[in-house]
PDB file of N, CA and C in Angstrom:
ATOM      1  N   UNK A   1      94.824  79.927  41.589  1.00  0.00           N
ATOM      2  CA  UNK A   1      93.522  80.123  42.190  1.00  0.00           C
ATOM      3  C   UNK A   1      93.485  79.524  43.601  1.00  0.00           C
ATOM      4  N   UNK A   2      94.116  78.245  43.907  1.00  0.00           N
ATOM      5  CA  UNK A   2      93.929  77.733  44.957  1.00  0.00           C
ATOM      6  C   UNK A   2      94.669  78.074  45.909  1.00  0.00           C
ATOM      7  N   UNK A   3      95.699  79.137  45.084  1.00  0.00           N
ATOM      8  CA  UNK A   3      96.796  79.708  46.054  1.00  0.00           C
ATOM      9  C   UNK A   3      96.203  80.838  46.748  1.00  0.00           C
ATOM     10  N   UNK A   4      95.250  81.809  46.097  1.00  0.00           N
ATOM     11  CA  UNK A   4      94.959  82.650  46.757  1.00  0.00           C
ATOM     12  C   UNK A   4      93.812  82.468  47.570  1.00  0.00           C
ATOM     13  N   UNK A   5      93.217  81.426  47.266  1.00  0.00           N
ATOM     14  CA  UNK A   5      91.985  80.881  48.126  1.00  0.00           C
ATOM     15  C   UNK A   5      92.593  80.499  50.189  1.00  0.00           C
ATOM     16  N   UNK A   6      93.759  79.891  49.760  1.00  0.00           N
ATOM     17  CA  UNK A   6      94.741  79.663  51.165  1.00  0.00           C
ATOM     18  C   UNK A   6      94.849  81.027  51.533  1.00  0.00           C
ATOM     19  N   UNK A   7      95.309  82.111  50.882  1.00  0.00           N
ATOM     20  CA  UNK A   7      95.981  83.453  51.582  1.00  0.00           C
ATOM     21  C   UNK A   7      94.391  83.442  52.085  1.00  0.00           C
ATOM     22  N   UNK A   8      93.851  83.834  51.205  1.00  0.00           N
ATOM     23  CA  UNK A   8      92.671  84.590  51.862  1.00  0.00           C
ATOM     24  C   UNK A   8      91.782  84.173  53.228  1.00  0.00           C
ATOM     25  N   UNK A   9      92.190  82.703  52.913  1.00  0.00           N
ATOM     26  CA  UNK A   9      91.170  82.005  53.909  1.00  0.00           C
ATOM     27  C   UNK A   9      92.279  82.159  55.573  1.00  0.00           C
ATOM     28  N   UNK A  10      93.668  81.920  55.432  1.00  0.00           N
ATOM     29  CA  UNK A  10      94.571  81.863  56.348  1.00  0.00           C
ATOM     30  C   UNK A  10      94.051  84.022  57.028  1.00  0.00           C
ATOM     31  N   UNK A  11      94.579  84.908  55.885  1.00  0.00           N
ATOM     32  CA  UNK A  11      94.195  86.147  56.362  1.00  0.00           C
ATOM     33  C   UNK A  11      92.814  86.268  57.196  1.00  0.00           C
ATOM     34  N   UNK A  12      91.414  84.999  56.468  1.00  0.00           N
ATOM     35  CA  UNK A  12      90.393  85.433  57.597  1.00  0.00           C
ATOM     36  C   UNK A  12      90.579  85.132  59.260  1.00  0.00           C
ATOM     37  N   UNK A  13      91.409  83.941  58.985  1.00  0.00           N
ATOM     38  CA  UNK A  13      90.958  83.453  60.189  1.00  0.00           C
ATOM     39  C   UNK A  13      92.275  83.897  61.040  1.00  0.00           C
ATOM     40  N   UNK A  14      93.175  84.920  60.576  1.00  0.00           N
ATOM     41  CA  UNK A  14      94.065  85.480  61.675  1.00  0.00           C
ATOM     42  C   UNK A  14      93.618  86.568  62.195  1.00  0.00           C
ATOM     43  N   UNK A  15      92.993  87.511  61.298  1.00  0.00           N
ATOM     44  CA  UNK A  15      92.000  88.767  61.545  1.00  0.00           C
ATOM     45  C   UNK A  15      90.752  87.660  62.756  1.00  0.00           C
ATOM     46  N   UNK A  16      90.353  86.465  62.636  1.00  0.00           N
ATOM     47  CA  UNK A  16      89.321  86.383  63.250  1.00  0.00           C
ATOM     48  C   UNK A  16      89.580  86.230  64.590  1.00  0.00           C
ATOM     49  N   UNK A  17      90.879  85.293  64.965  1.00  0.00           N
ATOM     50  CA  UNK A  17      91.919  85.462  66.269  1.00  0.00           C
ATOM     51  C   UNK A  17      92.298  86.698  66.751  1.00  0.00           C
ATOM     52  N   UNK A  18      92.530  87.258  65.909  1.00  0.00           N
ATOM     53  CA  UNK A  18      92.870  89.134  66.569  1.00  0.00           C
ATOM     54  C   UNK A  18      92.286  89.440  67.164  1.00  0.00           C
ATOM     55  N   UNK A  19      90.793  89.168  66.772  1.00  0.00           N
ATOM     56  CA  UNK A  19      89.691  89.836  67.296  1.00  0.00           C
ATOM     57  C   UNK A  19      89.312  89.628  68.760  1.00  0.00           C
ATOM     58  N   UNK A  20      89.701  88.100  68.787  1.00  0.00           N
ATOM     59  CA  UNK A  20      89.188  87.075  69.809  1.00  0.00           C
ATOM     60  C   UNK A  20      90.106  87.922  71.561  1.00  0.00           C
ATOM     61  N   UNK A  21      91.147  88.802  70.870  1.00  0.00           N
ATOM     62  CA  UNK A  21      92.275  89.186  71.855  1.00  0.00           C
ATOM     63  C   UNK A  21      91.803  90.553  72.289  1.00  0.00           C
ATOM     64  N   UNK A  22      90.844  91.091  71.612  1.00  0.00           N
ATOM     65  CA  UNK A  22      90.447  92.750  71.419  1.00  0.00           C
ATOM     66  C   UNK A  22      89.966  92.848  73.160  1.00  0.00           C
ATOM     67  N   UNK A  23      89.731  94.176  73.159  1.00  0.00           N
ATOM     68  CA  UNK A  23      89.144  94.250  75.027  1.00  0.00           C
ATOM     69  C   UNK A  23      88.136  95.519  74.895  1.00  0.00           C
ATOM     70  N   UNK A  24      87.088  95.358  75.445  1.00  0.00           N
ATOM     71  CA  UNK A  24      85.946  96.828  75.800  1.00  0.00           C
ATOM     72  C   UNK A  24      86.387  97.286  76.730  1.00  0.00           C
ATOM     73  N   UNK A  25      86.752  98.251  77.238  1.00  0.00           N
ATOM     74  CA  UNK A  25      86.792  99.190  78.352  1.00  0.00           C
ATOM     75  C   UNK A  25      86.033 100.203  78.360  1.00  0.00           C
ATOM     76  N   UNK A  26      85.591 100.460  79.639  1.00  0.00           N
ATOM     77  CA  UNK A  26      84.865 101.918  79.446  1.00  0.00           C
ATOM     78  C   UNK A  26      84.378 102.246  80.695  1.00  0.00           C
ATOM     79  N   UNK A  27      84.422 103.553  80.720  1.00  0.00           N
ATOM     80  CA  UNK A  27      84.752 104.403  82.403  1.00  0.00           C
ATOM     81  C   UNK A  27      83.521 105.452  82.252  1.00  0.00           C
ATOM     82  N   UNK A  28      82.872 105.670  83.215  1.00  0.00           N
ATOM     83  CA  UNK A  28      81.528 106.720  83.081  1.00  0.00           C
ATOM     84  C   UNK A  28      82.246 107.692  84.262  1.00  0.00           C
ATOM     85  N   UNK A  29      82.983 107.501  84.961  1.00  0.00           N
ATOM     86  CA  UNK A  29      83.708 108.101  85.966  1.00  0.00           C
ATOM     87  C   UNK A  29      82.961 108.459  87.183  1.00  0.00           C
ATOM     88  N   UNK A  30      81.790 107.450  87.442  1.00  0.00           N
ATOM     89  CA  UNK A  30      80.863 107.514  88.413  1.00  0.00           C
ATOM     90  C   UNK A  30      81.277 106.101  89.937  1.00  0.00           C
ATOM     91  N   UNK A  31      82.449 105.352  89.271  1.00  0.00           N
ATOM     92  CA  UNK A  31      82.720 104.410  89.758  1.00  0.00           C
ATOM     93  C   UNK A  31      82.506 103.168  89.410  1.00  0.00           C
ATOM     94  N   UNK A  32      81.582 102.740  88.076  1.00  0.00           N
ATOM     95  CA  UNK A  32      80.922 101.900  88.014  1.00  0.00           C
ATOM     96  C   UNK A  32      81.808 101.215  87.012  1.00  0.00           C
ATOM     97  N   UNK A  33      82.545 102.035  86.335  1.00  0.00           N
ATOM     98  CA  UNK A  33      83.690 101.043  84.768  1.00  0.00           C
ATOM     99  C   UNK A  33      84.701 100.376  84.509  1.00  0.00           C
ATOM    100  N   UNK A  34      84.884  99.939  83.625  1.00  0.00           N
ATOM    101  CA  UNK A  34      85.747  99.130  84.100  1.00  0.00           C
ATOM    102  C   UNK A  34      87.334  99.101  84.063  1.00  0.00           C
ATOM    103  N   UNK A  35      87.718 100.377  84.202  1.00  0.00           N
ATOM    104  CA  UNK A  35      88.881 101.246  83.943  1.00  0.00           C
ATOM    105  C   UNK A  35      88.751 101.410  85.842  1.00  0.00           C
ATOM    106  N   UNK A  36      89.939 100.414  86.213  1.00  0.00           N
ATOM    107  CA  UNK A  36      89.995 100.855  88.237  1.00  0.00           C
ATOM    108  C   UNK A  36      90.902 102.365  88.292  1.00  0.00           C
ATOM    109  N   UNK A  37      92.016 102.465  87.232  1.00  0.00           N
ATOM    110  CA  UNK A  37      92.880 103.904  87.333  1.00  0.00           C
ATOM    111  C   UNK A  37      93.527 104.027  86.610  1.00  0.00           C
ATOM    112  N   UNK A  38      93.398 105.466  86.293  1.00  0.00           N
ATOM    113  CA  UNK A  38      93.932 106.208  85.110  1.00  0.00           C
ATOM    114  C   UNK A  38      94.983 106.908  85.210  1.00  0.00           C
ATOM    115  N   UNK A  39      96.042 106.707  83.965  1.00  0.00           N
ATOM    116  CA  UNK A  39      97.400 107.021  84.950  1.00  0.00           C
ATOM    117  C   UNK A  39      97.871 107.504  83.194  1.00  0.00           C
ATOM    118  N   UNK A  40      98.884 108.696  83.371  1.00  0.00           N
ATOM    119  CA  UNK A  40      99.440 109.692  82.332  1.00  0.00           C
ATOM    120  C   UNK A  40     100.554 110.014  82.800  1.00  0.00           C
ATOM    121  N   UNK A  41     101.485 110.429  81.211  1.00  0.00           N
ATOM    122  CA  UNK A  41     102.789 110.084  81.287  1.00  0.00           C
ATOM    123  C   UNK A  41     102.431 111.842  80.929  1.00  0.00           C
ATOM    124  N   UNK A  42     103.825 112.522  81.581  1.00  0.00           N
ATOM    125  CA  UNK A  42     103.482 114.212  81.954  1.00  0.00           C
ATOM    126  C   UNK A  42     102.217 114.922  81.259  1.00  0.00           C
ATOM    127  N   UNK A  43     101.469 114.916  82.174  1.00  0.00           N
ATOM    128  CA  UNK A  43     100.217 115.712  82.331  1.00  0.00           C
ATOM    129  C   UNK A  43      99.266 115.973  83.463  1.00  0.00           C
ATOM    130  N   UNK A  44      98.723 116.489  83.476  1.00  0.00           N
ATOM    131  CA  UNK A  44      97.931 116.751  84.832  1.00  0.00           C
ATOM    132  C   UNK A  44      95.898 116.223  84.753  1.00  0.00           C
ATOM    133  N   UNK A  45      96.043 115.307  85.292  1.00  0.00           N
ATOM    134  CA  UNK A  45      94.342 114.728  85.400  1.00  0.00           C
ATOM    135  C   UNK A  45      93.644 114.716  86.634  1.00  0.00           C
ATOM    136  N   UNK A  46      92.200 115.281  86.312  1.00  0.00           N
ATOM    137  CA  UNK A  46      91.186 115.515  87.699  1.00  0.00           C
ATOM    138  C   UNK A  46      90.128 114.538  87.078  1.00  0.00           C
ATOM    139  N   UNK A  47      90.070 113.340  87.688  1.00  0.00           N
ATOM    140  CA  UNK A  47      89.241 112.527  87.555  1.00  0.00           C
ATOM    141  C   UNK A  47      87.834 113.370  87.810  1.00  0.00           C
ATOM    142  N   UNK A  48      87.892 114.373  88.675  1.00  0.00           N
ATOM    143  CA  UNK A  48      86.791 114.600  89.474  1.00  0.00           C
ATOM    144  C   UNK A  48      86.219 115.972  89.227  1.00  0.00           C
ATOM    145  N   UNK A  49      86.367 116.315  88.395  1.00  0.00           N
ATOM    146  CA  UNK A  49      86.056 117.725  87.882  1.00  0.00           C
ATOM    147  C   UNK A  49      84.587 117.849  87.214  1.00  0.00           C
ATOM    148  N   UNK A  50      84.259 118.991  88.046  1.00  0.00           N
ATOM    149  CA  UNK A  50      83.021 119.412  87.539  1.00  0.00           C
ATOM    150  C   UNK A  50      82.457 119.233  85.678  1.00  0.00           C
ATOM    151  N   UNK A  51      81.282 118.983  85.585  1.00  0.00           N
ATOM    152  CA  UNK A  51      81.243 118.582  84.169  1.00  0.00           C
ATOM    153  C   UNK A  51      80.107 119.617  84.158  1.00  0.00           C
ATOM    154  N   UNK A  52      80.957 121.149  82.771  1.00  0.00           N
ATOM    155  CA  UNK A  52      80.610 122.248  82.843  1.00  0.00           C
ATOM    156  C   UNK A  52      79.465 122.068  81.967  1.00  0.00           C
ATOM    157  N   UNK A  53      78.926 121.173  81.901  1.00  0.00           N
ATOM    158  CA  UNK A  53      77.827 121.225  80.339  1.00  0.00           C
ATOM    159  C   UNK A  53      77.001 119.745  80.382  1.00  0.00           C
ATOM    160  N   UNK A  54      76.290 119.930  81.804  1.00  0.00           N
ATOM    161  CA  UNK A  54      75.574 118.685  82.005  1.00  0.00           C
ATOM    162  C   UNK A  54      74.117 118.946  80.920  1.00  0.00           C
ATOM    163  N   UNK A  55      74.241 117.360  80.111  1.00  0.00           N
ATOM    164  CA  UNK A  55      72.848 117.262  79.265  1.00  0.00           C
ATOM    165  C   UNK A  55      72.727 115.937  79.024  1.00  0.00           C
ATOM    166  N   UNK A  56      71.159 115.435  78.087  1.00  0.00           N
ATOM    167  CA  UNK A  56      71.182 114.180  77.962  1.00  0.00           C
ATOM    168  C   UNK A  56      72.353 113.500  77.751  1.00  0.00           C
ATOM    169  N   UNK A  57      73.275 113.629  76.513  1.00  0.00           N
ATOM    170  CA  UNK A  57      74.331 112.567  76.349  1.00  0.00           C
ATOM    171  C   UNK A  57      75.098 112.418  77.899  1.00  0.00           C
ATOM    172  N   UNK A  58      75.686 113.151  78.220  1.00  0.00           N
ATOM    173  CA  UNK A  58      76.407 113.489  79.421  1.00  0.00           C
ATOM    174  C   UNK A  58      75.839 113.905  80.362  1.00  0.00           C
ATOM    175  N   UNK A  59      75.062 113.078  81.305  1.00  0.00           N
ATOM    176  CA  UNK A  59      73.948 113.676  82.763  1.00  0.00           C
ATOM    177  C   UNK A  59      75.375 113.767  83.730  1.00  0.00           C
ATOM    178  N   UNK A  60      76.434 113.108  83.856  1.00  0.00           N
ATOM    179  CA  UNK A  60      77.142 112.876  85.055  1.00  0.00           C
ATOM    180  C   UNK A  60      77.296 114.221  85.396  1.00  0.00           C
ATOM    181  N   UNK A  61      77.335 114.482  86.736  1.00  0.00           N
ATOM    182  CA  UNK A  61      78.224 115.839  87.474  1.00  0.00           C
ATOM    183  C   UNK A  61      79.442 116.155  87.550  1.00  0.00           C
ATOM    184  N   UNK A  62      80.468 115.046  86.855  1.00  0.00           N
ATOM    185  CA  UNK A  62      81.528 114.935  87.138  1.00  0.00           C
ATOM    186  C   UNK A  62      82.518 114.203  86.007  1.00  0.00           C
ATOM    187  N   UNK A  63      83.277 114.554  85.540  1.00  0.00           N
ATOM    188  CA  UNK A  63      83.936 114.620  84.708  1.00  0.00           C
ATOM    189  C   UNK A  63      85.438 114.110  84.249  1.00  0.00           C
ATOM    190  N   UNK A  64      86.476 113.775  83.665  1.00  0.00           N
ATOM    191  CA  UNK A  64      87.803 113.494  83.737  1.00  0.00           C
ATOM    192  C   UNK A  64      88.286 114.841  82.600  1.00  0.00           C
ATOM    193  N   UNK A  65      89.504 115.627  83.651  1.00  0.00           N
ATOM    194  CA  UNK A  65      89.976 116.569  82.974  1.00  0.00           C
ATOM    195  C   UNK A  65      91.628 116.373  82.817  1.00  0.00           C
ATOM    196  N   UNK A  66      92.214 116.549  81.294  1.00  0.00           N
ATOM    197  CA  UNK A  66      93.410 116.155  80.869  1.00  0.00           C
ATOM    198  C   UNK A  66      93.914 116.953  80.127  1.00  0.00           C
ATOM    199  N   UNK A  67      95.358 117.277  80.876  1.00  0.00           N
ATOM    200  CA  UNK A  67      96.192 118.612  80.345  1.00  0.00           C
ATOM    201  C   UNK A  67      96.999 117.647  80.016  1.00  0.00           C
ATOM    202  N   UNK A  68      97.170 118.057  78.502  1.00  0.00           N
ATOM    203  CA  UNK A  68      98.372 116.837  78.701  1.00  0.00           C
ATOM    204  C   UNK A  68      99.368 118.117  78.275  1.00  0.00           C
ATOM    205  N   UNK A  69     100.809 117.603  78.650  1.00  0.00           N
ATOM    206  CA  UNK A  69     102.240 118.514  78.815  1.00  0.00           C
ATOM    207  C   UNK A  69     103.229 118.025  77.813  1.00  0.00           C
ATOM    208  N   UNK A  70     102.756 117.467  76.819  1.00  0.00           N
ATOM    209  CA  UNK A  70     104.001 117.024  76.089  1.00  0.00           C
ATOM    210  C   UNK A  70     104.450 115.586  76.271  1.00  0.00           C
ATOM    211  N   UNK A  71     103.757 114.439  76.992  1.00  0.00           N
ATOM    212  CA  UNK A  71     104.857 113.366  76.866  1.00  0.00           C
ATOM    213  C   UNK A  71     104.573 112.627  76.406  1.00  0.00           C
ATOM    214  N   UNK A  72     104.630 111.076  76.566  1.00  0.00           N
ATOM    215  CA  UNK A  72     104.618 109.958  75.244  1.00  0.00           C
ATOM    216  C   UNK A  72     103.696 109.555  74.925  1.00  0.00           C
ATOM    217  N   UNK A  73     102.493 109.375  75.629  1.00  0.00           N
ATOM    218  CA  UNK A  73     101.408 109.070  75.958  1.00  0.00           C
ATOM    219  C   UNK A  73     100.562 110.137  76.054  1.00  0.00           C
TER     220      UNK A  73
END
Protein backbone atom coordinates (compact mmCIF):
# COMPACT_ATOMS: atom_id res chain seq x y z
CA UNK A 1 0.00 0.00 0.00
CA UNK A 2 2.64 2.39 0.92
CA UNK A 3 4.42 1.36 -2.10
CA UNK A 4 1.96 2.51 -4.38
CA UNK A 5 1.10 5.57 -2.44
CA UNK A 6 5.13 6.68 -3.37
CA UNK A 7 4.52 5.73 -7.22
CA UNK A 8 1.57 7.64 -7.30
CA UNK A 9 2.52 10.55 -5.36
CA UNK A 10 6.28 10.64 -7.20
CA UNK A 11 4.02 10.20 -10.83
CA UNK A 12 1.98 13.45 -9.52
CA UNK A 13 4.47 15.55 -8.94
CA UNK A 14 6.59 14.69 -12.22
CA UNK A 15 3.42 15.24 -14.41
CA UNK A 16 3.22 18.50 -12.16
CA UNK A 17 6.98 19.63 -13.29
CA UNK A 18 6.15 18.77 -16.90
CA UNK A 19 3.71 21.04 -16.82
CA UNK A 20 5.71 23.79 -15.21
CA UNK A 21 8.01 23.39 -18.77
CA UNK A 22 4.77 23.51 -21.16
CA UNK A 23 4.68 26.94 -23.44
CA UNK A 24 1.37 28.97 -25.00
CA UNK A 25 2.07 30.20 -28.29
CA UNK A 26 -0.19 31.74 -30.50
CA UNK A 27 -0.11 33.82 -33.76
CA UNK A 28 -3.36 35.83 -35.05
CA UNK A 29 -1.04 36.73 -38.02
CA UNK A 30 -1.87 40.41 -37.56
CA UNK A 31 1.59 40.94 -35.93
CA UNK A 32 0.59 40.92 -32.52
CA UNK A 33 1.67 36.86 -31.39
CA UNK A 34 3.84 35.46 -30.10
CA UNK A 35 5.20 33.25 -32.84
CA UNK A 36 8.14 36.17 -34.47
CA UNK A 37 8.55 33.34 -37.67
CA UNK A 38 7.32 30.58 -39.16
CA UNK A 39 9.53 28.38 -40.87
CA UNK A 40 8.71 24.69 -42.84
CA UNK A 41 10.64 21.90 -43.81
CA UNK A 42 9.57 21.41 -47.88
CA UNK A 43 6.53 23.32 -48.34
CA UNK A 44 5.41 26.47 -49.49
CA UNK A 45 3.83 29.26 -46.84
CA UNK A 46 2.06 32.78 -47.44
CA UNK A 47 1.88 34.22 -44.18
CA UNK A 48 -0.11 36.84 -45.96
CA UNK A 49 -2.82 35.47 -47.87
CA UNK A 50 -6.08 36.63 -48.28
CA UNK A 51 -8.56 35.02 -45.74
CA UNK A 52 -11.33 33.73 -48.25
CA UNK A 53 -14.10 33.42 -45.55
CA UNK A 54 -13.93 36.43 -43.28
CA UNK A 55 -16.58 35.96 -40.16
CA UNK A 56 -17.02 36.32 -36.47
CA UNK A 57 -14.57 33.49 -35.41
CA UNK A 58 -12.04 34.68 -38.01
CA UNK A 59 -12.53 38.74 -38.69
CA UNK A 60 -8.69 38.94 -39.84
CA UNK A 61 -8.15 39.83 -43.67
CA UNK A 62 -5.34 37.84 -43.77
CA UNK A 63 -4.43 34.57 -43.31
CA UNK A 64 -1.36 31.78 -43.14
CA UNK A 65 -1.45 29.46 -46.20
CA UNK A 66 0.45 25.88 -46.09
CA UNK A 67 1.22 23.51 -48.89
CA UNK A 68 2.99 21.23 -47.38
CA UNK A 69 5.24 18.89 -50.07
CA UNK A 70 6.07 15.92 -48.28
CA UNK A 71 8.76 16.64 -45.63
CA UNK A 72 9.43 15.98 -41.97
CA UNK A 73 7.69 18.50 -40.48
Amino acid sequence: MLKQKTVATLLFFTCLVGMGYAQSVQDNFEGTGTISTWAGDDCGMDPAFSNPNIDLINPSSTILKYDDFGGQY
